[in-house]
C-alpha atoms as a PDB file:
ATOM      1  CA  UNK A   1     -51.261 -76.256  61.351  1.00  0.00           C
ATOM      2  CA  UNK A   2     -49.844 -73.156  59.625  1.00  0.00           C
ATOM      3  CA  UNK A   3     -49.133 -71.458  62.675  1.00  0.00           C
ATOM      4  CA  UNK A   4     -47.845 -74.179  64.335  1.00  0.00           C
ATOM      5  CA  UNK A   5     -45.545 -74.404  61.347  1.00  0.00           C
ATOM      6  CA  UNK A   6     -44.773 -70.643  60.651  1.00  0.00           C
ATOM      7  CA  UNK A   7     -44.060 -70.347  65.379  1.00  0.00           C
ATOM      8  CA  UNK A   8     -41.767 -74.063  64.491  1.00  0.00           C
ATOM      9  CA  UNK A   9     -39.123 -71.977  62.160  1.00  0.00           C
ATOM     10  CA  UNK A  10     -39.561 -68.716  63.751  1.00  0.00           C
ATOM     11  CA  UNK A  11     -38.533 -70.237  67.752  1.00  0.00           C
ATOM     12  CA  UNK A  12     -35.832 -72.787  65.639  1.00  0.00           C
ATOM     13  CA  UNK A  13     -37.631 -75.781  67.349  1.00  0.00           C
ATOM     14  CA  UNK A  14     -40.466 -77.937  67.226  1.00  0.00           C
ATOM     15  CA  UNK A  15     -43.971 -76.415  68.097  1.00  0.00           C
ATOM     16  CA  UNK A  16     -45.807 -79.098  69.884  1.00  0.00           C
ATOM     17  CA  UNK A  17     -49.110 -78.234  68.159  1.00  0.00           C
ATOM     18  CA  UNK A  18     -47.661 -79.348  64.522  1.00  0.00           C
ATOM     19  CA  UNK A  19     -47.968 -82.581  65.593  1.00  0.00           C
ATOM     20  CA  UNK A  20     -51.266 -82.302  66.689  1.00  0.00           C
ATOM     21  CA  UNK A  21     -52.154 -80.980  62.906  1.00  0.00           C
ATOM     22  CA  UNK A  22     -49.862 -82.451  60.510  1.00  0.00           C
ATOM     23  CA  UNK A  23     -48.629 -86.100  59.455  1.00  0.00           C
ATOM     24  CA  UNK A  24     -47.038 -88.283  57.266  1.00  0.00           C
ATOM     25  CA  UNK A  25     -45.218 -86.315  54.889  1.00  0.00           C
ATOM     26  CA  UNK A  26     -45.821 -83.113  56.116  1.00  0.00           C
ATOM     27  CA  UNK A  27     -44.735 -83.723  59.318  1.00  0.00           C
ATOM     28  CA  UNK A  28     -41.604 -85.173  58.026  1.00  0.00           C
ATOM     29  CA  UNK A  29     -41.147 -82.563  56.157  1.00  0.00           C
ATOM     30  CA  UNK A  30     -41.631 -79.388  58.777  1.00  0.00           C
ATOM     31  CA  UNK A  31     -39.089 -81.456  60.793  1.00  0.00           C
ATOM     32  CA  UNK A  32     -36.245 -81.700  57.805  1.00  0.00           C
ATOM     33  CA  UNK A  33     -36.872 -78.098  56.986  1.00  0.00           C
ATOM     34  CA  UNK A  34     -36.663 -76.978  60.704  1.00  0.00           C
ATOM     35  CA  UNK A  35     -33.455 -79.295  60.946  1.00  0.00           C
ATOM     36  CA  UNK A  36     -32.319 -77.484  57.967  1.00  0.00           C
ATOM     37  CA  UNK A  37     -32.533 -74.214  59.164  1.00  0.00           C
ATOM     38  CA  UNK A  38     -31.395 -74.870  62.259  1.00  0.00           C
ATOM     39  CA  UNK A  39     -27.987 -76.298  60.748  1.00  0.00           C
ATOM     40  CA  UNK A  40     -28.313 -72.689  58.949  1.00  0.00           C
ATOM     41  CA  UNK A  41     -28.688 -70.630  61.416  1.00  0.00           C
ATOM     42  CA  UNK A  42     -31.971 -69.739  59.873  1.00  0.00           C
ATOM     43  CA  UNK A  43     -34.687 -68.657  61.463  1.00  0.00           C
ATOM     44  CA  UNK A  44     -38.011 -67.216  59.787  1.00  0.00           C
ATOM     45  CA  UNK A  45     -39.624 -63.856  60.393  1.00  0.00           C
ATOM     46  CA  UNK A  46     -42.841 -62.058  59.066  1.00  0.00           C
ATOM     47  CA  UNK A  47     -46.246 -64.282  57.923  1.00  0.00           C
ATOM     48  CA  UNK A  48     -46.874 -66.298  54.750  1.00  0.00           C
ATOM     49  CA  UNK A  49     -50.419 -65.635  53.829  1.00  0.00           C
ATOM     50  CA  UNK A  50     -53.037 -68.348  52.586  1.00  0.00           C
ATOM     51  CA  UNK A  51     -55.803 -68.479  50.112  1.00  0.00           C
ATOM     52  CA  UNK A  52     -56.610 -72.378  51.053  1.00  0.00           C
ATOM     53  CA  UNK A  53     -60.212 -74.087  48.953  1.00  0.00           C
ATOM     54  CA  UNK A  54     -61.505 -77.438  49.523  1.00  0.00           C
ATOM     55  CA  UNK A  55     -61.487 -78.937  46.392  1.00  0.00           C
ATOM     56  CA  UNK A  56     -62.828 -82.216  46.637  1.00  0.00           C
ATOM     57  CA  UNK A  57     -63.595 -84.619  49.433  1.00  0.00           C
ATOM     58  CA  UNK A  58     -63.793 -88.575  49.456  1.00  0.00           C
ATOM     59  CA  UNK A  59     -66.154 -90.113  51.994  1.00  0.00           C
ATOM     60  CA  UNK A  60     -65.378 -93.918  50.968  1.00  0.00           C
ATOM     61  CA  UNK A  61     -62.290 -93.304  51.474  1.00  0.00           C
ATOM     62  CA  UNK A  62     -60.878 -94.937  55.052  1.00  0.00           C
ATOM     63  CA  UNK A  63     -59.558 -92.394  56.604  1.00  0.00           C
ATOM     64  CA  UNK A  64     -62.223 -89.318  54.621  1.00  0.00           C
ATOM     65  CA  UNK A  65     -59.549 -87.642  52.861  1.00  0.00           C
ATOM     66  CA  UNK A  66     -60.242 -83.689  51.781  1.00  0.00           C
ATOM     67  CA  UNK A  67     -57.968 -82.444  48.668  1.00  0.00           C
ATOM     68  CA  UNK A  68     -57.237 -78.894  49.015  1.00  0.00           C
ATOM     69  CA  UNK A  69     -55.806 -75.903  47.147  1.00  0.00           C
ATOM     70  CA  UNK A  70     -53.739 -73.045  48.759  1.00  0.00           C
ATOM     71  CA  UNK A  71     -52.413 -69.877  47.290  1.00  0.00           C
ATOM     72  CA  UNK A  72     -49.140 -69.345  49.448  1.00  0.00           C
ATOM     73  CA  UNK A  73     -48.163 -65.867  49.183  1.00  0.00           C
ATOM     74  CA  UNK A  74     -44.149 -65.469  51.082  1.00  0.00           C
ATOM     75  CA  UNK A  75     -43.073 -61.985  49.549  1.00  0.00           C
ATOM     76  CA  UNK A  76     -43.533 -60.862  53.289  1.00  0.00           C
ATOM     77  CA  UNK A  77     -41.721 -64.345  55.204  1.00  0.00           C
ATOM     78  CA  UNK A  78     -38.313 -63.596  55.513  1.00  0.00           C
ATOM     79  CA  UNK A  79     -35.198 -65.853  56.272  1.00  0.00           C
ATOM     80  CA  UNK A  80     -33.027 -64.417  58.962  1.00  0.00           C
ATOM     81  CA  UNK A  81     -29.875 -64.720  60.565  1.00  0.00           C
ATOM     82  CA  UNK A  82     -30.808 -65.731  64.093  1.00  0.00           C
ATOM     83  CA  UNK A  83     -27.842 -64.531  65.519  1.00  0.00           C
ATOM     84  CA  UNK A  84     -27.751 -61.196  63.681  1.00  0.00           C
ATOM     85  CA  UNK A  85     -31.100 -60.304  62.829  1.00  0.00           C
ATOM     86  CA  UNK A  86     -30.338 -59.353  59.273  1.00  0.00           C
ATOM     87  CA  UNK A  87     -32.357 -60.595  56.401  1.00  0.00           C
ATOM     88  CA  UNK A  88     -31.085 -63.086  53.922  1.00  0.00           C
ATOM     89  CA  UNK A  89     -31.466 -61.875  50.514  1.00  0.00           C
ATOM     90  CA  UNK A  90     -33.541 -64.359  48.043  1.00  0.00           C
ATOM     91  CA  UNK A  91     -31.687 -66.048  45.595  1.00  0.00           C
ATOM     92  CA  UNK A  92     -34.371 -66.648  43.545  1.00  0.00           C
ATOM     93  CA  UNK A  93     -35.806 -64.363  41.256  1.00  0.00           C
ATOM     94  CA  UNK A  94     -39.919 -64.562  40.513  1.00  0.00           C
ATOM     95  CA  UNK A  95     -42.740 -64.276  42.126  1.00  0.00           C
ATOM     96  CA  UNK A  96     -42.893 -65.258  46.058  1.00  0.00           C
ATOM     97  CA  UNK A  97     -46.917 -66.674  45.853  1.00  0.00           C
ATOM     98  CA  UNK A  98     -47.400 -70.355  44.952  1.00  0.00           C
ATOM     99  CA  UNK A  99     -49.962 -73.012  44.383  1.00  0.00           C
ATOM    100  CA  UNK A 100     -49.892 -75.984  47.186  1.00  0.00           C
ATOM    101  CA  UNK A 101     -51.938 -78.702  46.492  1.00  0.00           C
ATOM    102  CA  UNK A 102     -52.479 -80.710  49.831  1.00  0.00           C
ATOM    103  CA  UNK A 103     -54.270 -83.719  50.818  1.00  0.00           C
ATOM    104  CA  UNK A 104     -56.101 -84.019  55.092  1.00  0.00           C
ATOM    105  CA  UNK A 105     -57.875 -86.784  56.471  1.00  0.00           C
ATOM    106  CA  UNK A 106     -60.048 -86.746  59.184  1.00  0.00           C
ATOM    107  CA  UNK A 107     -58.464 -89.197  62.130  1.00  0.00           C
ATOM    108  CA  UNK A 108     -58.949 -89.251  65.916  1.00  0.00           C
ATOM    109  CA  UNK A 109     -61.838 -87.074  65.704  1.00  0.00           C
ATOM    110  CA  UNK A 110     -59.744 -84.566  63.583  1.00  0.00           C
ATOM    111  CA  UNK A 111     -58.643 -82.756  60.281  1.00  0.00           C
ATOM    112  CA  UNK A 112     -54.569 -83.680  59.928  1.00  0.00           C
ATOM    113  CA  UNK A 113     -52.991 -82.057  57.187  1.00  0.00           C
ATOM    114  CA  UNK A 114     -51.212 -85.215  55.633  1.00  0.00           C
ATOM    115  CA  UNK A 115     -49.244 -84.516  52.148  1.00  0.00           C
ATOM    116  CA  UNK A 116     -48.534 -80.818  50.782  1.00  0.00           C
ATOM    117  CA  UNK A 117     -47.049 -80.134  47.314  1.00  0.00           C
ATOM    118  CA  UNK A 118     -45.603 -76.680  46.277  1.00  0.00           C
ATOM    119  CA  UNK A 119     -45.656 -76.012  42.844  1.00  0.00           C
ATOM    120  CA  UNK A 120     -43.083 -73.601  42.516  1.00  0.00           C
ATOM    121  CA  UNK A 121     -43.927 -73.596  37.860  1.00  0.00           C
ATOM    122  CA  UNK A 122     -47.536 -71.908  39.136  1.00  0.00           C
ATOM    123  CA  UNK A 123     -47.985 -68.640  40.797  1.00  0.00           C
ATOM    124  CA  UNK A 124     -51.675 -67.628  42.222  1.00  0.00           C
END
């Protein structure tokens, strides 16, 4: 689903494999971020790295649902003005690696990546 999501804002439209990998709310909201950036004139460039962990996983649950843990490091995921190339600067000051806590469940003979929280107060 991450690459999927990092080739969505890097092209400026929809990659058709997000959809196979991601749902609910993080579907929703790779669509309003690509929207976003598109209204920008945004588009993304360089690689977000992960550090994901399963850290817990509910078998009675209908769908199973997986919690998991992800150390998002962006210091080297740019955004860039798709007409011009150039990089726009970061407004925010701190560090660019985050915790993501994220919830999948296992549908249609599948993982599907289904909520995703940033926690931009916690750097890994």
């Amino acid at each position: 689903m991450v690459a999927a999501e990092s080739r969505t804002y890097k092209n400026a439209k929809l990659d058709p494999d997000v959809e196979k990998y991601a749902g609910n709310k993080v579907l929703a909201d790779i669509k309003a971020t690509l929207f976003y950036y598109q209204q920008q004139g945004v588009v993304m460039r360089g690689e977000m790295t992960h550090d994901p962990k399963i850290t817990g996983i509910d078998t009675t649950a209908k769908p199973v649902k997986a919690m998991l843990t992800d150390c998002v490091d962006s210091s080297k995921y740019d955004k860039t003005d798709a007409k011009t190339g150039k990089v726009i600067p970061v407004k925010a000051s701190g560090p660019r690696r985050h915790v993501n806590n994220a919830t999948a469940i296992y549908t249609g003979g599948k993982w599907v990546i289904w909520t995703a929280d940033i926690d931009r107060e916690r750097t890994c």
